[in-house]
N, C-alpha and C. Protein backbone atom coordinates (compact mmCIF):
# COMPACT_ATOMS: atom_id res chain seq x y z
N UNK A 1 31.51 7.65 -4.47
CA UNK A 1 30.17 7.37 -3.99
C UNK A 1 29.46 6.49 -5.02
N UNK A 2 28.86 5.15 -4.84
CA UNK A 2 27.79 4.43 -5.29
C UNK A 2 26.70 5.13 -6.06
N UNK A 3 26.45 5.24 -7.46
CA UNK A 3 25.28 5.14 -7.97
C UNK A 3 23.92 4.26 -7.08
N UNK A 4 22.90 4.87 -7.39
CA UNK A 4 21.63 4.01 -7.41
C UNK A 4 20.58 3.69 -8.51
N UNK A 5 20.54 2.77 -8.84
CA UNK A 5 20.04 2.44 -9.88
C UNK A 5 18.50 2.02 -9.37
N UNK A 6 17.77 3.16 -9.10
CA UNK A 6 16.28 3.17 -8.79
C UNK A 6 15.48 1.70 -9.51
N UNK A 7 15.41 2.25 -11.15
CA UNK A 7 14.92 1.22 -12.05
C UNK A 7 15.08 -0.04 -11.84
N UNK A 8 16.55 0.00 -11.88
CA UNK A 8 16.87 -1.64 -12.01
C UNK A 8 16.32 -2.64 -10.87
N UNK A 9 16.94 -1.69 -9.65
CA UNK A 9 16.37 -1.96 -7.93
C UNK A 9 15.04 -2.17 -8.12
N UNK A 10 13.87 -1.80 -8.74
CA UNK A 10 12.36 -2.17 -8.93
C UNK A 10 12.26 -3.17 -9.56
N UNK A 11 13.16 -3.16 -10.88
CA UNK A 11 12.95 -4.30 -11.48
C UNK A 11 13.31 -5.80 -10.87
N UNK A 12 13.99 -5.61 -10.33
CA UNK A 12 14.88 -6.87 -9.62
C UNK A 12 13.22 -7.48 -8.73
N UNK A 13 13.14 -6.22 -7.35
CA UNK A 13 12.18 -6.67 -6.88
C UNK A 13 11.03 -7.12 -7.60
N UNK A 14 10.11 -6.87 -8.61
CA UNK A 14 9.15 -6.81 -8.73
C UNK A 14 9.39 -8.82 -9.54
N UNK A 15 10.43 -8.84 -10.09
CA UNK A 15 10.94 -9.97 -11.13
C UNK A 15 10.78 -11.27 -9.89
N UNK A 16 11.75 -10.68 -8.90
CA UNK A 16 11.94 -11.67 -7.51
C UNK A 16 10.09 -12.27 -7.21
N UNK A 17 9.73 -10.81 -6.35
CA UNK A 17 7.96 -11.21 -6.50
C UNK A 17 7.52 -12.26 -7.26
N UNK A 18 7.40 -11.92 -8.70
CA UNK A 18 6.54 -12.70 -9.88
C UNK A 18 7.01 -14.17 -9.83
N UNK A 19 8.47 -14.33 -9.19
CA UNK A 19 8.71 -15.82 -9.36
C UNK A 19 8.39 -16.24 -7.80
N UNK A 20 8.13 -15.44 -7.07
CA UNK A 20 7.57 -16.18 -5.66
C UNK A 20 6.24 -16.98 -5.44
N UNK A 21 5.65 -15.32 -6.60
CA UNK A 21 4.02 -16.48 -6.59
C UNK A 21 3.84 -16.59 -7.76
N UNK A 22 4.69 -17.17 -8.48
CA UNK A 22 4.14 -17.97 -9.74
C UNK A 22 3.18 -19.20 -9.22
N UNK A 23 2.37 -19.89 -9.82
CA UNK A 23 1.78 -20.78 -9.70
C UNK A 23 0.78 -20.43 -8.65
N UNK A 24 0.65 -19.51 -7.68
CA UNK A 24 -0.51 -19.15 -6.48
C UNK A 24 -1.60 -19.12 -6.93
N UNK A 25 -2.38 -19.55 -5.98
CA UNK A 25 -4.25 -18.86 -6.76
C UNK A 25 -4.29 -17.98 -6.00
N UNK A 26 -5.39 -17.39 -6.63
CA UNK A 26 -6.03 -16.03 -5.63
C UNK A 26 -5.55 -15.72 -4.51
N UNK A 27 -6.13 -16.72 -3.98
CA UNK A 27 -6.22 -16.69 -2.16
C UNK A 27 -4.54 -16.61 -1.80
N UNK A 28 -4.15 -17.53 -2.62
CA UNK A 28 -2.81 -17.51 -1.98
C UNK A 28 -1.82 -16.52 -2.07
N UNK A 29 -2.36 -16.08 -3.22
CA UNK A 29 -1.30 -14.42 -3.24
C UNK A 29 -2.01 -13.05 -2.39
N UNK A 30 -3.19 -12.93 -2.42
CA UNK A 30 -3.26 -12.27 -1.12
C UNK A 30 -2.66 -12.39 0.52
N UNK A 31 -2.93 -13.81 0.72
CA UNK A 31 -2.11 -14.25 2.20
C UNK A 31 -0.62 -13.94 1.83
N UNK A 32 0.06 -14.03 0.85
CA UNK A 32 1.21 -14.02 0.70
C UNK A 32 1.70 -12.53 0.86
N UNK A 33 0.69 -11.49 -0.02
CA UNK A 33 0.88 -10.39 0.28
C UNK A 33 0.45 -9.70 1.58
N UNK A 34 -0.84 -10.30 2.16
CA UNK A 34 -0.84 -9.89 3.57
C UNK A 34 0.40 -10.35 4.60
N UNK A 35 0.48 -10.94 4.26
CA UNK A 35 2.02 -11.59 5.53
C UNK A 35 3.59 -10.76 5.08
N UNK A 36 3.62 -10.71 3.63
CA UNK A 36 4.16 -9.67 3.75
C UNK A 36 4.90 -8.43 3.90
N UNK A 37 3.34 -7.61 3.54
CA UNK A 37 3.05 -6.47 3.74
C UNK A 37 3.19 -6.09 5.53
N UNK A 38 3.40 -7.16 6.57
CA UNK A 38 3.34 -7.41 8.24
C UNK A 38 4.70 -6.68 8.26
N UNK A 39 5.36 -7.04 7.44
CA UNK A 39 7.24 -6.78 7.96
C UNK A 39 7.29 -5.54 7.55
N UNK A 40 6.37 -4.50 7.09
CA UNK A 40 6.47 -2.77 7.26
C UNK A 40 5.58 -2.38 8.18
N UNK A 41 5.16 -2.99 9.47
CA UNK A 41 4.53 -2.97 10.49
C UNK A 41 5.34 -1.44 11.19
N UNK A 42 6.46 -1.70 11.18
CA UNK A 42 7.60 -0.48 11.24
C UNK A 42 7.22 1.04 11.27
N UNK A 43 6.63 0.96 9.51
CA UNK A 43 6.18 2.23 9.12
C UNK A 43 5.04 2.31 9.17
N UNK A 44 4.02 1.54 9.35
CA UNK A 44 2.34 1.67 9.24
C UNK A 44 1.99 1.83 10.77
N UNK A 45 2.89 1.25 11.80
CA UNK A 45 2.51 1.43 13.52
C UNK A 45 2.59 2.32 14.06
N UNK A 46 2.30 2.80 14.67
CA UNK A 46 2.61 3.84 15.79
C UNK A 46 2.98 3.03 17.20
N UNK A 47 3.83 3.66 17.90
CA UNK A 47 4.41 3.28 19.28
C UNK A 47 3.19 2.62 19.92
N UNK A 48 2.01 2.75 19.75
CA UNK A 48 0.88 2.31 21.14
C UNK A 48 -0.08 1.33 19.88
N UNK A 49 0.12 1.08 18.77
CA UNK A 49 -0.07 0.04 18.23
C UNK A 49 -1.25 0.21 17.04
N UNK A 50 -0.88 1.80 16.76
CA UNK A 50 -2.58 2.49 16.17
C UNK A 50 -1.81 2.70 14.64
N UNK A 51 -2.65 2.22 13.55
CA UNK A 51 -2.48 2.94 12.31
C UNK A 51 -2.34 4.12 12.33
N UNK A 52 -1.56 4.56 11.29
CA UNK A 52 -1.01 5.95 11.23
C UNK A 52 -2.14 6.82 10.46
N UNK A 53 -2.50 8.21 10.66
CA UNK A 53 -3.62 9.16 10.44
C UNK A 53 -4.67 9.65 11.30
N UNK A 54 -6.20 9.31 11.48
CA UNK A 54 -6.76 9.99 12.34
C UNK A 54 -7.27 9.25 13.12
N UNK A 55 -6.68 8.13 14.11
CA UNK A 55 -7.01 7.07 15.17
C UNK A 55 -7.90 7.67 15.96
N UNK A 56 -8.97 6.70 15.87
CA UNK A 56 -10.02 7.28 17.16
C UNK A 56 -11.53 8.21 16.50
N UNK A 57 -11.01 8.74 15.29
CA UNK A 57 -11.57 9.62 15.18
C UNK A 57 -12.42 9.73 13.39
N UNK A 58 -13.47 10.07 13.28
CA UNK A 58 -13.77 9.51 12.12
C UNK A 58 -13.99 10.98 11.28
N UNK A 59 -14.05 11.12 10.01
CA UNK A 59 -14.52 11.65 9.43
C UNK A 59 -16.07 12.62 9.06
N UNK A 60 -16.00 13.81 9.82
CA UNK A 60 -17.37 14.01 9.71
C UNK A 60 -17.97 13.80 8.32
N UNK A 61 -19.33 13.81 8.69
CA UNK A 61 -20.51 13.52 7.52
C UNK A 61 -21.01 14.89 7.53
N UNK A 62 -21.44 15.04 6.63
CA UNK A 62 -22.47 16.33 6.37
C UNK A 62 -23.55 15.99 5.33
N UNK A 63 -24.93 16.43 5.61
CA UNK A 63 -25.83 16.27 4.77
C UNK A 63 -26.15 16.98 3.49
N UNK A 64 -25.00 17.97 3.20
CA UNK A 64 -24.64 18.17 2.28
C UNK A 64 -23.72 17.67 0.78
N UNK A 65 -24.32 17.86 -0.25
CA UNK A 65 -23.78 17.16 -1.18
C UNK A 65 -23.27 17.61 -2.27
N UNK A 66 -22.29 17.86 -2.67
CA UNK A 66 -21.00 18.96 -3.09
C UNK A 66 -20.87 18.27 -4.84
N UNK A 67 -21.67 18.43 -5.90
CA UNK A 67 -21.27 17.99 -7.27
C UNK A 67 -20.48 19.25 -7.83
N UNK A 68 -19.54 18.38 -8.31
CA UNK A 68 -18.70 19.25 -9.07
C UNK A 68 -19.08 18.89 -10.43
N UNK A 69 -18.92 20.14 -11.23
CA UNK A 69 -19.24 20.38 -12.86
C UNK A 69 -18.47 20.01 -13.73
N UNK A 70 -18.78 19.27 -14.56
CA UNK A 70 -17.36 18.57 -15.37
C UNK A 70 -17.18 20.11 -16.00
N UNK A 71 -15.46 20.06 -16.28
CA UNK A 71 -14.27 20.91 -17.07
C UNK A 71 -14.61 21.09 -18.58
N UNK A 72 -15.12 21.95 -19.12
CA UNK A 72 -14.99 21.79 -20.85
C UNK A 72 -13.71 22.53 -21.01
N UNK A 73 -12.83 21.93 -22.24
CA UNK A 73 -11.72 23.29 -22.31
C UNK A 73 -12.22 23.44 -24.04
């Protein structure tokens, strides 16, 4: 059976990346990463075309306001 070499496999990708948008400005490495980020459409879709989590439906609000106490140790 094949090893996987997690690390290296990141490194490769991330190396590949850096020389794709070398030279990009701003703008252009966002579009680059929005377009993509399109080809895991896969895992972010659902069958009827809805982001994955609570479609439709929002987060209640409450007029309540919950501070938490900073930790001393």
């Amino acid at each position: 059976m094949d090893n996987i070499d997690a690390v290296a496999m990141m490194r490769k990708i991330r190396d590949d990346l850096s020389r794709k948008m070398q030279g990009m400005t701003w703008e252009e490495e966002r579009e680059f990463i929005r377009n993509s980020i399109k080809s895991f459409d896969f895992i972010t879709k659902r069958e009827n075309d809805t982001p994955p989590g609570n479609p439709g439906r929002e987060i209640s609000h409450t007029d309540v306001t919950c501070r938490r106490e900073p930790v001393h140790s």
